[in-house]
C-alpha atoms as a PDB file:
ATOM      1  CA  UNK A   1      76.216  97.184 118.226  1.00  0.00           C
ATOM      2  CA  UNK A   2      78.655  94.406 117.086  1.00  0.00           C
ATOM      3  CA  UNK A   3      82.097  93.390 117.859  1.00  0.00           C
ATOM      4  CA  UNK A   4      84.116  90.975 115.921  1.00  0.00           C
ATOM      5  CA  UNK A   5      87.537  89.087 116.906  1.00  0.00           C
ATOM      6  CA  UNK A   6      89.289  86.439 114.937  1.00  0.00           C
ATOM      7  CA  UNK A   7      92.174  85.454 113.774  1.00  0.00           C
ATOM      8  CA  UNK A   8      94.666  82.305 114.043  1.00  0.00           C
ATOM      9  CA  UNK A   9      96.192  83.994 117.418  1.00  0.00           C
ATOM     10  CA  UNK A  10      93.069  82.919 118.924  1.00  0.00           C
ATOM     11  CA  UNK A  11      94.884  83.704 122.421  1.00  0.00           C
ATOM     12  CA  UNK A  12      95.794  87.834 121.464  1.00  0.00           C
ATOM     13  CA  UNK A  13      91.855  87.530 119.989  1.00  0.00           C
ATOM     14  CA  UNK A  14      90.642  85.954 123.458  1.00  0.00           C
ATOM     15  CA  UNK A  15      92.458  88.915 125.216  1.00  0.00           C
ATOM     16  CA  UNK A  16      91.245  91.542 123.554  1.00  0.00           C
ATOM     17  CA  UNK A  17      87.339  90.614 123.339  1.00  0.00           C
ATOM     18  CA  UNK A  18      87.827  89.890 127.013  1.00  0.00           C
ATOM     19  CA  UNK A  19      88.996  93.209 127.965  1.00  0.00           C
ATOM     20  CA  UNK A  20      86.554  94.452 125.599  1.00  0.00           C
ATOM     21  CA  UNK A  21      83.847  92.909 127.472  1.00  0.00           C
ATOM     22  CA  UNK A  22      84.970  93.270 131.102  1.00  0.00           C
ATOM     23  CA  UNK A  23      84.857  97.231 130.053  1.00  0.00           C
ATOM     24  CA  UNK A  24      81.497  97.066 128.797  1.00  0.00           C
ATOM     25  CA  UNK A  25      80.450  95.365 132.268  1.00  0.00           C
ATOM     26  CA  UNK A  26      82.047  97.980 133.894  1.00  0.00           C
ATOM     27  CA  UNK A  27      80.465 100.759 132.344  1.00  0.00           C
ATOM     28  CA  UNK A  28      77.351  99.319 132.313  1.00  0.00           C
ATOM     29  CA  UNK A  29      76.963  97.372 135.074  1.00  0.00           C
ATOM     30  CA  UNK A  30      72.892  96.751 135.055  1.00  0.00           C
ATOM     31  CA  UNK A  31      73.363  95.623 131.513  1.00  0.00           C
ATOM     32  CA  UNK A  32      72.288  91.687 131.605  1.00  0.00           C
ATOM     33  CA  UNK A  33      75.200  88.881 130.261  1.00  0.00           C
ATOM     34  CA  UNK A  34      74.598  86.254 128.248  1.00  0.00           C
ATOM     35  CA  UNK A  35      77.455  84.092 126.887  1.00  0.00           C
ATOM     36  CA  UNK A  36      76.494  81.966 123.910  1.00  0.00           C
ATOM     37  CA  UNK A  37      78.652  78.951 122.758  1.00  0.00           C
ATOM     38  CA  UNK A  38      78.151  76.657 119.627  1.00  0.00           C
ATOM     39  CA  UNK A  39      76.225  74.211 121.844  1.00  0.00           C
ATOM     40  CA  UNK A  40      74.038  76.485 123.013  1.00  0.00           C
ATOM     41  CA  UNK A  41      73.178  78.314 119.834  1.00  0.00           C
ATOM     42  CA  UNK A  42      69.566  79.038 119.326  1.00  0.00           C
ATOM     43  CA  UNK A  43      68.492  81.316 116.941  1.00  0.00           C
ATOM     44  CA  UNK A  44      65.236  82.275 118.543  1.00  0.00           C
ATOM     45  CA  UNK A  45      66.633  83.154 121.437  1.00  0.00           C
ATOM     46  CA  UNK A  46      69.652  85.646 119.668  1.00  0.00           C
ATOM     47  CA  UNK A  47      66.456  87.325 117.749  1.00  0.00           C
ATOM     48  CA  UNK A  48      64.959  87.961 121.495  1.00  0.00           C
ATOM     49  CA  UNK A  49      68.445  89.806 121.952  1.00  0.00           C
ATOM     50  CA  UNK A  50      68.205  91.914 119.059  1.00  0.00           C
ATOM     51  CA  UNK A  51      65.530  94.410 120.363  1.00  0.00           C
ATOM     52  CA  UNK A  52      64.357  93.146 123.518  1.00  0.00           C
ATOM     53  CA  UNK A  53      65.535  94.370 127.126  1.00  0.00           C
ATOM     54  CA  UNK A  54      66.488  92.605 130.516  1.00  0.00           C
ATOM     55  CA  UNK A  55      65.009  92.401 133.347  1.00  0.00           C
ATOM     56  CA  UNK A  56      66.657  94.710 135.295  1.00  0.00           C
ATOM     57  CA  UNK A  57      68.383  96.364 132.700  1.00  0.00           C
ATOM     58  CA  UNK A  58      68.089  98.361 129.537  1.00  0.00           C
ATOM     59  CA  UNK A  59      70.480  96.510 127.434  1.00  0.00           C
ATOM     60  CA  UNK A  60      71.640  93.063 126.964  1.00  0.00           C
ATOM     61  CA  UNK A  61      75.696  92.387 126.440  1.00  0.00           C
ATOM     62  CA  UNK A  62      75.511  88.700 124.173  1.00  0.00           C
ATOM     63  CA  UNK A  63      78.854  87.061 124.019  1.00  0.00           C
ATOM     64  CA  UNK A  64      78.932  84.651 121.130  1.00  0.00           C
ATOM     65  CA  UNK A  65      81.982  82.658 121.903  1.00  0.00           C
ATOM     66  CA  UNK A  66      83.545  80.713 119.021  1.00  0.00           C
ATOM     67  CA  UNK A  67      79.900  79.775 118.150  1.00  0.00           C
ATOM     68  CA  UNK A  68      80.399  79.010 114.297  1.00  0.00           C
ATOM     69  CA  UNK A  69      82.196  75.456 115.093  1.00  0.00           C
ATOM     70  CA  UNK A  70      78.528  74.283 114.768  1.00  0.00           C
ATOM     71  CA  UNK A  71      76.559  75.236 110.926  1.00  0.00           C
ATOM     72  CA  UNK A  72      73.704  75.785 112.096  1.00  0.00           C
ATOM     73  CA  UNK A  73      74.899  78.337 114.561  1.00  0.00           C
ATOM     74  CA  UNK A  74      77.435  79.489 111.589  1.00  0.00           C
ATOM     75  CA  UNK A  75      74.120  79.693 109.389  1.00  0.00           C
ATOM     76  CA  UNK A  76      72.516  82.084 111.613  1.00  0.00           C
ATOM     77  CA  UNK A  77      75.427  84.142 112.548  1.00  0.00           C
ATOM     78  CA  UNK A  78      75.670  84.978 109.048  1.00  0.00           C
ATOM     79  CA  UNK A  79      71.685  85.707 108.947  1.00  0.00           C
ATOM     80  CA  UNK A  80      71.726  88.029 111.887  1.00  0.00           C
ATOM     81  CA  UNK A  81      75.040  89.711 111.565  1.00  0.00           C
ATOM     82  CA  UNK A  82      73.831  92.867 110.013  1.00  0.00           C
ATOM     83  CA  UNK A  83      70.832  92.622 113.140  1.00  0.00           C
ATOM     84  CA  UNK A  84      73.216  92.428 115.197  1.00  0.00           C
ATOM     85  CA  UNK A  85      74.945  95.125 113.658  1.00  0.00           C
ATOM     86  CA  UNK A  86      72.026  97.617 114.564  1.00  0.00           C
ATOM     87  CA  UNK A  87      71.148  96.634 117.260  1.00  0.00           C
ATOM     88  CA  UNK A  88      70.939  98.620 120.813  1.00  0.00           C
ATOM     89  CA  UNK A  89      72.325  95.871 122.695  1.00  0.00           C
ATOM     90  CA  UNK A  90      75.622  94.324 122.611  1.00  0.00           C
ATOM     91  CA  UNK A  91      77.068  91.524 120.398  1.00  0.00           C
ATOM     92  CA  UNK A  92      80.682  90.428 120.959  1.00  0.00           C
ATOM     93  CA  UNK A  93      81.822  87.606 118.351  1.00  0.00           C
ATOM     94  CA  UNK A  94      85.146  85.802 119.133  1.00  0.00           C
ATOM     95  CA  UNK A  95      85.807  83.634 116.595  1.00  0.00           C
ATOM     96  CA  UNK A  96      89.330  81.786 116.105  1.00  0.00           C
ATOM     97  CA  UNK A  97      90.867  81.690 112.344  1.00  0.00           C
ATOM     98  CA  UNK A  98      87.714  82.496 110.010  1.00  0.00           C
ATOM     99  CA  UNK A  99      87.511  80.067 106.833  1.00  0.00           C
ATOM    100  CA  UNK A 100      87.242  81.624 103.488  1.00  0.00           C
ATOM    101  CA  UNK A 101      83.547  80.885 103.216  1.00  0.00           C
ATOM    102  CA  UNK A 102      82.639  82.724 106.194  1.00  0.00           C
ATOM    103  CA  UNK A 103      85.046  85.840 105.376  1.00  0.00           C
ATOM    104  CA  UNK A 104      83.226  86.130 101.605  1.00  0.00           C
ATOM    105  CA  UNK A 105      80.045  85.621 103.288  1.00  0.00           C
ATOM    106  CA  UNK A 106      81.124  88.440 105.715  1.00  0.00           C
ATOM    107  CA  UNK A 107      82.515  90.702 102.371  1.00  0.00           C
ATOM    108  CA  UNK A 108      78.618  89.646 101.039  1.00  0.00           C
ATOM    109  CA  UNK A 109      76.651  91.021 103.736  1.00  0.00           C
ATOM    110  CA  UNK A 110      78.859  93.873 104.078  1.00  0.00           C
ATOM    111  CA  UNK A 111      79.880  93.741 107.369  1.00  0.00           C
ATOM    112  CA  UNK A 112      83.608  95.432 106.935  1.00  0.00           C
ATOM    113  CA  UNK A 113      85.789  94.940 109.577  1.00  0.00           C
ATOM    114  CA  UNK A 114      89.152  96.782 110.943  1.00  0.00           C
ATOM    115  CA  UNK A 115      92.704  95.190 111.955  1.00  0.00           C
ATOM    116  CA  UNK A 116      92.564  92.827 114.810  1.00  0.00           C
ATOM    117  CA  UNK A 117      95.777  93.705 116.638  1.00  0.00           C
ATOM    118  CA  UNK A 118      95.039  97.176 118.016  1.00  0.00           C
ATOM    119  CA  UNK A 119      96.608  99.201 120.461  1.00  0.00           C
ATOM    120  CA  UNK A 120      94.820  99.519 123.769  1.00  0.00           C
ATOM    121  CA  UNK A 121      93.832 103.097 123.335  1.00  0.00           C
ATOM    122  CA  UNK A 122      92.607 102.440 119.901  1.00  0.00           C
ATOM    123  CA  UNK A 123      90.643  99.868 121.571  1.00  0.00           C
ATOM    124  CA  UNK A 124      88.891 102.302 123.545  1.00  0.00           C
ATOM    125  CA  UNK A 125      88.270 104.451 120.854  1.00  0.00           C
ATOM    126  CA  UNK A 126      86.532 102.089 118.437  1.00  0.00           C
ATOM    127  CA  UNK A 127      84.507 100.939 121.725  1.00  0.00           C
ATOM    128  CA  UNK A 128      82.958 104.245 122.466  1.00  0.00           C
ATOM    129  CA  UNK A 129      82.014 103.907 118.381  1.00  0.00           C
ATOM    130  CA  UNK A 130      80.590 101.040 118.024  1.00  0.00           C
ATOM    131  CA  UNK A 131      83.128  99.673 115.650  1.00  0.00           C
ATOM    132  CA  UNK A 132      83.322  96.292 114.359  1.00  0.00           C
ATOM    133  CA  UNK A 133      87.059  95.138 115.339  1.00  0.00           C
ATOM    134  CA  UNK A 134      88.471  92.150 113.181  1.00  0.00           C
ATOM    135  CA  UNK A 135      91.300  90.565 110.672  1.00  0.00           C
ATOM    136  CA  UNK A 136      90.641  91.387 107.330  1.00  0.00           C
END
């Protein structure tokens, strides 16, 4: 399952893939947490997270946090995106404002996205679906 948030209001973005995620804990509190930055970025490790399980847990929730400031972490964002999207476990992308290279490359692989700035409830809704939540 994938979640995207960008956009040049990098602050309403923040918000809502925070209270995205602090939901997701909530509900699935045994799930393990792992919180990615462009720094950190390794690709073999993300592929562990595609199919493979905690400890503990069942499910992994990966928070990729403004990760494509780096290429090669950009690079392999754009390789495992539709991974990602498939996926049992949970990615969460926050992402400030998206160049036009990484939006075609998005529009490439398919990965089609709804309007950032939703409503709480609508939020909620696209959560329990496993919706990708974005800026076109």
């Amino acid at each position: 399952m994938l979640y995207i948030f960008h956009g040049s209001e990098i602050d309403t973005s923040h918000d809502k893939a925070h209270s995205l995620l602090a939901s997701l804990r909530t509900k699935k509190p045994d799930a393990a947490f792992i919180r990615v930055e462009a720094d950190s970025w390794n690709n073999q490790m993300i592929k562990s997270h595609l199919e493979g399980q905690g400890l503990f847990s069942n499910k992994y929730i990966v928070f990729l946090d403004r990760v494509t400031e780096k290429a090669e972490a950009r690079d392999g964002l754009l390789d495992l995106l539709p991974e990602m999207k498939t996926s049992a476990n949970i990615f969460i992308v926050l992402e400030g404002a998206v160049k036009a290279e990484l939006k075609k490359a998005f529009d490439k692989k398919k990965i089609s996205m709804f309007l950032r700035l939703l409503t709480l409830s609508a939020l909620e809704m696209h959560t329990s679906h496993g919706h990708f939540i974005g800026k076109r």
